[in-house]
N, C-alpha and C. Protein backbone atom coordinates (compact mmCIF):
# COMPACT_ATOMS: atom_id res chain seq x y z
N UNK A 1 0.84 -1.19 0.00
CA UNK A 1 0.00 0.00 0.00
C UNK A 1 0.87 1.24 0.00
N UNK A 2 0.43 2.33 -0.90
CA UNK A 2 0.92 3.41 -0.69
C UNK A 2 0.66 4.60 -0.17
N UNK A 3 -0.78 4.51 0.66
CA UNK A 3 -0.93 5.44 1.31
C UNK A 3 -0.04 5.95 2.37
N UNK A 4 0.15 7.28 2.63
CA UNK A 4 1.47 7.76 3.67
C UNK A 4 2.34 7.79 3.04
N UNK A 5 2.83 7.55 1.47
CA UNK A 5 4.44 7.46 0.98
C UNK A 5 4.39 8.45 -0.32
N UNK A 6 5.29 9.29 -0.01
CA UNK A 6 5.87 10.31 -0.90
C UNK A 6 7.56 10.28 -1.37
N UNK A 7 7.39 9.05 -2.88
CA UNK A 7 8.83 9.03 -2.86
C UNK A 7 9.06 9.29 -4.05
N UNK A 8 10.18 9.74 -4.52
CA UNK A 8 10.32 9.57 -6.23
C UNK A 8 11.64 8.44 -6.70
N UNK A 9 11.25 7.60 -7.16
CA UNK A 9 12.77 6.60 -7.11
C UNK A 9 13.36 6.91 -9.05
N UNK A 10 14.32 7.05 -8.95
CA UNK A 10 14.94 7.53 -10.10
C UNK A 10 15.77 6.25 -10.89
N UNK A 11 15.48 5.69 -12.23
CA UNK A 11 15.79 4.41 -12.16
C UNK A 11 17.04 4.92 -13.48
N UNK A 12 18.35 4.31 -13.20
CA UNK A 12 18.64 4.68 -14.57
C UNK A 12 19.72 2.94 -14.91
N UNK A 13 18.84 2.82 -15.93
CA UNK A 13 19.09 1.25 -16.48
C UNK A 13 20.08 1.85 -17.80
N UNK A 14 21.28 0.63 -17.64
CA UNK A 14 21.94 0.70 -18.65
C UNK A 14 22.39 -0.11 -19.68
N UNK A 15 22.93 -0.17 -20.80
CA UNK A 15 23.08 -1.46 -21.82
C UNK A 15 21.86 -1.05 -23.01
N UNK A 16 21.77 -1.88 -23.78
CA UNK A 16 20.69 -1.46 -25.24
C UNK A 16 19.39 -1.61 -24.65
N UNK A 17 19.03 -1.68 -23.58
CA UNK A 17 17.45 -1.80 -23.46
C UNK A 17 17.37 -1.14 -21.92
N UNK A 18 18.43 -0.10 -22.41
CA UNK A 18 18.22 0.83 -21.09
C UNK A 18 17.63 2.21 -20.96
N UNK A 19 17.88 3.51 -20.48
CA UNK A 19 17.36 4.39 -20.60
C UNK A 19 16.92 4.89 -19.08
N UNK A 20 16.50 5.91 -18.68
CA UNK A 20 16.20 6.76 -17.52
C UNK A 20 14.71 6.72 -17.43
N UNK A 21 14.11 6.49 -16.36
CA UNK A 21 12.28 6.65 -15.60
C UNK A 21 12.50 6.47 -14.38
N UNK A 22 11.64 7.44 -14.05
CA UNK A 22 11.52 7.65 -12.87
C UNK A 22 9.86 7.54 -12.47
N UNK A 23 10.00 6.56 -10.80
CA UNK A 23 8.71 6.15 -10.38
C UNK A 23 8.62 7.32 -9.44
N UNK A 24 7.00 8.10 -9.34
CA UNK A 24 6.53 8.91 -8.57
C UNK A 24 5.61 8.51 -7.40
N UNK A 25 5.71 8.18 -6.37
CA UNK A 25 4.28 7.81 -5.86
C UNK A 25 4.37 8.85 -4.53
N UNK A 26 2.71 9.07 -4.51
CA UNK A 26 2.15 10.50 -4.01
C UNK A 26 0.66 10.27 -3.91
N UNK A 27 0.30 10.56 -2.57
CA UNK A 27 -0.97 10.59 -2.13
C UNK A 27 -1.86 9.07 -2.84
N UNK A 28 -1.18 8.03 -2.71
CA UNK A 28 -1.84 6.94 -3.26
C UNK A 28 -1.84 6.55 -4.33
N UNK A 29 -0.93 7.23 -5.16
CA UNK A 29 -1.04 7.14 -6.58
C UNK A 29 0.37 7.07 -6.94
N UNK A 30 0.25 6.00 -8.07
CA UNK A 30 1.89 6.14 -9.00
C UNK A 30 1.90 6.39 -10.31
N UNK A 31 2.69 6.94 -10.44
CA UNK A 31 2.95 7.39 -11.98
C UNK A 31 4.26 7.22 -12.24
N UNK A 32 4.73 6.76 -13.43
CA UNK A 32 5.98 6.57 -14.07
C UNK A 32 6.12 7.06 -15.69
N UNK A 33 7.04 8.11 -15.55
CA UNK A 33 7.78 8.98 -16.39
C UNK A 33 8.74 8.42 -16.68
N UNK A 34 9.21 8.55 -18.59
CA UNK A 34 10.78 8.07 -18.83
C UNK A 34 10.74 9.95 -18.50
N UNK A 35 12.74 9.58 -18.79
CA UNK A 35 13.40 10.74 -18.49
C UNK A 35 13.88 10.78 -17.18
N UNK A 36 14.26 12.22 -16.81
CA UNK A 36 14.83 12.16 -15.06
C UNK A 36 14.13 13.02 -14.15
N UNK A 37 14.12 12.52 -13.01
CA UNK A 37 13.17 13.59 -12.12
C UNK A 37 13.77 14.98 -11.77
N UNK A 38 13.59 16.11 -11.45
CA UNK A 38 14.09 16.90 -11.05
C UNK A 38 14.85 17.20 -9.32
N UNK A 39 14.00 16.26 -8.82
CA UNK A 39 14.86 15.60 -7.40
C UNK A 39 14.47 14.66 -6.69
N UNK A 40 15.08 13.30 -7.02
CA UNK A 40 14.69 12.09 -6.93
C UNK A 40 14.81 11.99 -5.34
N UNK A 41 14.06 10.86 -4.76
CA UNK A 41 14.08 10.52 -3.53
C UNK A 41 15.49 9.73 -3.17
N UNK A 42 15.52 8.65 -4.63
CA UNK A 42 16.61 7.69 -4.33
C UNK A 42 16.85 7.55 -5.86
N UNK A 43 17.74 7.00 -6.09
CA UNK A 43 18.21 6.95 -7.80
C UNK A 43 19.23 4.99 -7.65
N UNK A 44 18.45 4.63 -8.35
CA UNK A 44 18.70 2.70 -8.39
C UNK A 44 19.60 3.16 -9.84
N UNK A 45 21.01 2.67 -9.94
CA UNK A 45 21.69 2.22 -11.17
C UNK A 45 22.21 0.64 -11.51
N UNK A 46 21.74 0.18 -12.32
CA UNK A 46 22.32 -0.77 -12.71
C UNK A 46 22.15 -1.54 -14.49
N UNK A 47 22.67 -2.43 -14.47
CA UNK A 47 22.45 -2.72 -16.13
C UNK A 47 20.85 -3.45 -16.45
N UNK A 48 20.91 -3.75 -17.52
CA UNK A 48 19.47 -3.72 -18.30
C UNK A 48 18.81 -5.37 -17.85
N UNK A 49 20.53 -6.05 -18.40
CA UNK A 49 19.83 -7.28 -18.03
C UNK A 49 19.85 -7.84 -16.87
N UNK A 50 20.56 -6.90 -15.72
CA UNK A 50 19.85 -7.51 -14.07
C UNK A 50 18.79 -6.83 -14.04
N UNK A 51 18.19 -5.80 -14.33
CA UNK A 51 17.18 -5.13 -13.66
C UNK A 51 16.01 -5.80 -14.09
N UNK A 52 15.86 -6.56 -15.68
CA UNK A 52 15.11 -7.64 -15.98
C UNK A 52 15.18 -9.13 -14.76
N UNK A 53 16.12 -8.91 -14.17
CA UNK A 53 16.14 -10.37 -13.58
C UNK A 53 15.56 -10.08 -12.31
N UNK A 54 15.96 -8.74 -11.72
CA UNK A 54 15.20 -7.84 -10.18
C UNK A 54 13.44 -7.88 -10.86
N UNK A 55 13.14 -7.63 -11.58
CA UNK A 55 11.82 -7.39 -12.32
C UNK A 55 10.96 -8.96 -11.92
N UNK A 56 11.76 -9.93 -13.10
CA UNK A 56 11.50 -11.06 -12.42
C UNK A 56 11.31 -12.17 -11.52
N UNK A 57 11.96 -11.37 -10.64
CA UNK A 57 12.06 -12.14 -8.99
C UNK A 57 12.99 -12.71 -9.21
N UNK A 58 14.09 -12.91 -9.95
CA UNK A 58 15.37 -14.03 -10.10
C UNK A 58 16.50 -13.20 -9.30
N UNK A 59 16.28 -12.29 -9.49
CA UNK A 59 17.38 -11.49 -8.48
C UNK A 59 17.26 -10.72 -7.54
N UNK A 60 17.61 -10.66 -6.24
CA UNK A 60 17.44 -10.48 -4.91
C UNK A 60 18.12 -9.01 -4.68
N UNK A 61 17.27 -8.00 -4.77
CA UNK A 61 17.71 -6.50 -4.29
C UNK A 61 19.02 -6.60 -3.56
N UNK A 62 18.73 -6.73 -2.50
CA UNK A 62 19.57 -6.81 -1.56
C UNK A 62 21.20 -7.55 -1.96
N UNK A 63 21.08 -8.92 -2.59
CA UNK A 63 22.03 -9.51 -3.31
C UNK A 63 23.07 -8.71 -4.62
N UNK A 64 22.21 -8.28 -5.39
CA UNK A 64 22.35 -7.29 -5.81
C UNK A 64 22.91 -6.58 -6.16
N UNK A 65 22.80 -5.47 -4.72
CA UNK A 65 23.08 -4.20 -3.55
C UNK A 65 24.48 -4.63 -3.76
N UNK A 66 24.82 -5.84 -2.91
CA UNK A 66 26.07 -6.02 -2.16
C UNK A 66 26.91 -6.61 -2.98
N UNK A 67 26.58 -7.07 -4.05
CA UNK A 67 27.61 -7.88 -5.17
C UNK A 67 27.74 -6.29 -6.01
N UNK A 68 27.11 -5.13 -6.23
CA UNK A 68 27.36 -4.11 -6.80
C UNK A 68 26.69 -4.41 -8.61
N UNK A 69 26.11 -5.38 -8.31
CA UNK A 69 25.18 -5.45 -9.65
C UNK A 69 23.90 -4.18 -9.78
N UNK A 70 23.90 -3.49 -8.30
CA UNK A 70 22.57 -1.81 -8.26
C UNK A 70 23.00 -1.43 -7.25
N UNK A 71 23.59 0.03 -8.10
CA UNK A 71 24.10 0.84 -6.87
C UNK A 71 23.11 1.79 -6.72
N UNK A 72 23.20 2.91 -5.55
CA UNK A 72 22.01 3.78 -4.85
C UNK A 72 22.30 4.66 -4.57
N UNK A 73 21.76 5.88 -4.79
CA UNK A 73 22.45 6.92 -4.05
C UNK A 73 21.35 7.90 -3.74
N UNK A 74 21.07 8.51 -3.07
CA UNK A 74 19.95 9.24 -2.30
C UNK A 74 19.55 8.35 -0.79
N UNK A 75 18.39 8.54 -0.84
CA UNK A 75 18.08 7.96 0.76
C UNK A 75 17.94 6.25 0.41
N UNK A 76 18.89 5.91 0.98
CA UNK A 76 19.01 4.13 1.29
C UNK A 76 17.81 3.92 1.86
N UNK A 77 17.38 3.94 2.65
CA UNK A 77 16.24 3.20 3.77
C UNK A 77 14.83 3.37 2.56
N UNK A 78 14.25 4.38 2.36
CA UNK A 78 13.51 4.75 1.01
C UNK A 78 13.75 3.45 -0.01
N UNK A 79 14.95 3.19 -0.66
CA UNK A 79 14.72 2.39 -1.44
C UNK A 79 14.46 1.04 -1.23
N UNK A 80 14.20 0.91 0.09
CA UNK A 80 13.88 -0.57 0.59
C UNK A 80 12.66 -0.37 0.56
N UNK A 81 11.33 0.35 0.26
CA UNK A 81 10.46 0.29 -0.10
C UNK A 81 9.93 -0.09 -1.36
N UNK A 82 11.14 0.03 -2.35
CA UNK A 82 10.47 -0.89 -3.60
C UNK A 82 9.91 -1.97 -3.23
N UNK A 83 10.45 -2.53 -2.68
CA UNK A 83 10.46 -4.46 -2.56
C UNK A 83 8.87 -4.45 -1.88
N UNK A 84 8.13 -3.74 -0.93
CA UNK A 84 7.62 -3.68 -0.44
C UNK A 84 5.99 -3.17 -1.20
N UNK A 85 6.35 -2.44 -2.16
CA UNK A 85 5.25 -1.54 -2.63
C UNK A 85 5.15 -2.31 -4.19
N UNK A 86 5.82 -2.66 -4.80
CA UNK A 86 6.16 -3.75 -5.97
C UNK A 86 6.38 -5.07 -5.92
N UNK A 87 5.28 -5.87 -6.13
CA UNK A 87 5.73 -7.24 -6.02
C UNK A 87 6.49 -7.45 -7.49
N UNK A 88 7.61 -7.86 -7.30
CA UNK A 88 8.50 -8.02 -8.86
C UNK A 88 8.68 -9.64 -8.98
N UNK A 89 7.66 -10.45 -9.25
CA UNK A 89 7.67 -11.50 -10.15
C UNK A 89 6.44 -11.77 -10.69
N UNK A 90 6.82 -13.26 -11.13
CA UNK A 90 6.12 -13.64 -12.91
C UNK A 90 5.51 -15.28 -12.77
C-alpha cells in the first residue's frame, strides 16, 4: 500500500534496453515517467539485463546491492520500499 508514501525513485538502467524513468508515488497514486526527475528521492543504477532479472524475482535487491550489480544513491532506507510496494515476479 501506498498510502502515507511520498517518494520519487529515479531508475537509470543501462546497456541497449536501457534508458532513464523515474517512479513517482504520491498521495496513493503512481505514476511513471521516462526521463529524469528533477529531485529524486533515491536513484537505483544498474544494467538492463539484471534489472530484468530484479523485475523477475530471479534477483534479490539486496544480493544485488552487495555484489554491486545496483548501486544507490539518495536515501538508502527509502529504497527498501520498492520491494515492499512492488511485487516483482512472474
Amino acid at each position: 500500500r501506498s498510502e502515507g508514501v511520498e517518494v520519487i525513485f529515479q531508475f537509470t538502467i543501462a546497456g541497449p534496453g536501457g534508458g532513464d524513468w523515474f517512479v513517482e508515488i504520491k498521495d496513493g497514486a503512481c505514476k511513471v515517467e521516462e526521463g529524469s526527475a528533477d529531485k529524486p528521492t533515491t536513484t537505483i543504477k544498474m544494467a538492463d539485463d539484471d534489472f530484468v532479472q530484479l523485475i523477475l524475482g530471479r534477483l534479490d535487491g539486496m544480493q544485488a546491492f552487495s555484489s554491486g550489480k545496483l548501486k544507490v544513491e539518495g536515501d538508502m532506507m527509502k529504497s527498501q520500499l520498492i520491494a515492499k510496494l512492488f511485487k516483482f515476479r512472474v
